[in-house]
Protein backbone atom coordinates (compact mmCIF):
# COMPACT_ATOMS: atom_id res chain seq x y z
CA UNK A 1 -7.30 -16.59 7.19
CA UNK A 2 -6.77 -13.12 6.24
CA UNK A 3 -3.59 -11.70 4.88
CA UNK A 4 -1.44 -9.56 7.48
CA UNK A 5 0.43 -5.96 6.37
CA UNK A 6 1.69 -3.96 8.93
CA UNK A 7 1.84 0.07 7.94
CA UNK A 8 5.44 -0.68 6.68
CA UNK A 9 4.53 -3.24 4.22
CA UNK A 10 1.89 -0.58 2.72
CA UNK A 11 4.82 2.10 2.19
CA UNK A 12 7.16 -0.69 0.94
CA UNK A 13 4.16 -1.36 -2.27
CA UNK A 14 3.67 2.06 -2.49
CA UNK A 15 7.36 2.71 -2.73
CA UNK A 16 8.01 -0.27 -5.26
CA UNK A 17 5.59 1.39 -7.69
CA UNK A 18 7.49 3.97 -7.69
CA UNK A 19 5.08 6.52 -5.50
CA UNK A 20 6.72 9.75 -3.73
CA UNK A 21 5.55 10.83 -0.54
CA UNK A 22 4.32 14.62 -0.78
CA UNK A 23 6.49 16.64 1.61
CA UNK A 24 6.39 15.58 5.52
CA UNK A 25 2.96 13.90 5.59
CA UNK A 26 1.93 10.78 4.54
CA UNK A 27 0.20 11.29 1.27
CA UNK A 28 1.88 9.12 -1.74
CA UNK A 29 1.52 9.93 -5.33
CA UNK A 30 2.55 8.32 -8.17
CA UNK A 31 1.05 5.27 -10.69
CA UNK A 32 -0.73 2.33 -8.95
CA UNK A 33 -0.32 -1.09 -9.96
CA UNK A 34 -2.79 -0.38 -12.96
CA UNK A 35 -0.91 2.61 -14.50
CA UNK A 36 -3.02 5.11 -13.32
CA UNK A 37 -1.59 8.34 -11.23
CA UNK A 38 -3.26 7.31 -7.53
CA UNK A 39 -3.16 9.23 -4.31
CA UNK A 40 -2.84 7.61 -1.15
CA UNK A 41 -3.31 8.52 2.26
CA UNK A 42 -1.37 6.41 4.55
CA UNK A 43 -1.41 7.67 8.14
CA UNK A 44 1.23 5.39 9.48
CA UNK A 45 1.19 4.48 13.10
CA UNK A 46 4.24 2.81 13.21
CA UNK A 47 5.90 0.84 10.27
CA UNK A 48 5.50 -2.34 12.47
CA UNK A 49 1.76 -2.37 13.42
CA UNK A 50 -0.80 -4.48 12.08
CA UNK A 51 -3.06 -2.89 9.43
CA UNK A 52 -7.10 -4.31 9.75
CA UNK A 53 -7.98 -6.32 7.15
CA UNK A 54 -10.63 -4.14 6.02
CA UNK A 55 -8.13 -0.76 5.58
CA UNK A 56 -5.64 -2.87 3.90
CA UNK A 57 -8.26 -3.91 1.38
CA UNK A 58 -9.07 -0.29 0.98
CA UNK A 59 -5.36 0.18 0.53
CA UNK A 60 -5.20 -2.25 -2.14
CA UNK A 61 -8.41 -0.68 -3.92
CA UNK A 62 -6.83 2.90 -4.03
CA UNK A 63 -3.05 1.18 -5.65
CA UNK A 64 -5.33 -0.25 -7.88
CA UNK A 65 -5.11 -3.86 -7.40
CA UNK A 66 -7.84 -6.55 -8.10
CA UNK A 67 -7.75 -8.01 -5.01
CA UNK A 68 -5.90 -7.98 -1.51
CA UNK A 69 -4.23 -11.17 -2.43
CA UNK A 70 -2.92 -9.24 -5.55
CA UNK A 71 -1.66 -6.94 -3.57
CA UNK A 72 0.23 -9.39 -1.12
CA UNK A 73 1.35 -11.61 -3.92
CA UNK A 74 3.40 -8.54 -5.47
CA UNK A 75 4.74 -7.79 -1.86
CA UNK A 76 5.94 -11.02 -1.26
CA UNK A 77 7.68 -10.70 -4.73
CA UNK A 78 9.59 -7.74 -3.51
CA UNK A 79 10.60 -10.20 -0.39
């Protein structure tokens, strides 16, 4: 079974690493899980819809994590 994010748990990681969104849009910059500076486009649709599995495993390429497990272990930490 495939893990579930909704566009709100994206901004809550990219938040938690301590990423700043860049004006009024929905580009975040700041250090991915790896320590290096990362840019990510999130075009949020609502902070309660589903993300597809396949974006949020792009997502969790671009933060730099290893996996999207990875990334949803360190979410569920921040739970």
């Amino acid at each position: 079974m495939p893990y579930a994010f909704t566009f709100g748990d994206i901004a809550r990681v990219c938040h938690a690493l301590g990423m700043l969104r860049e004006g009024k849009g929905q580009v975040w910059k700041g250090l991915g899980h790896d320590g290096v500076f990362r840019r990510l486009s999130l075009h949020s649709h609502g902070a309660g819809r589903a993300v597809a599995p396949g974006t949020a495993r792009a997502f969790a390429r671009q933060l730099g994590f290893v996996s999207l497990e990875a990334m949803y272990q360190f979410l569920k930490e921040l739970r």
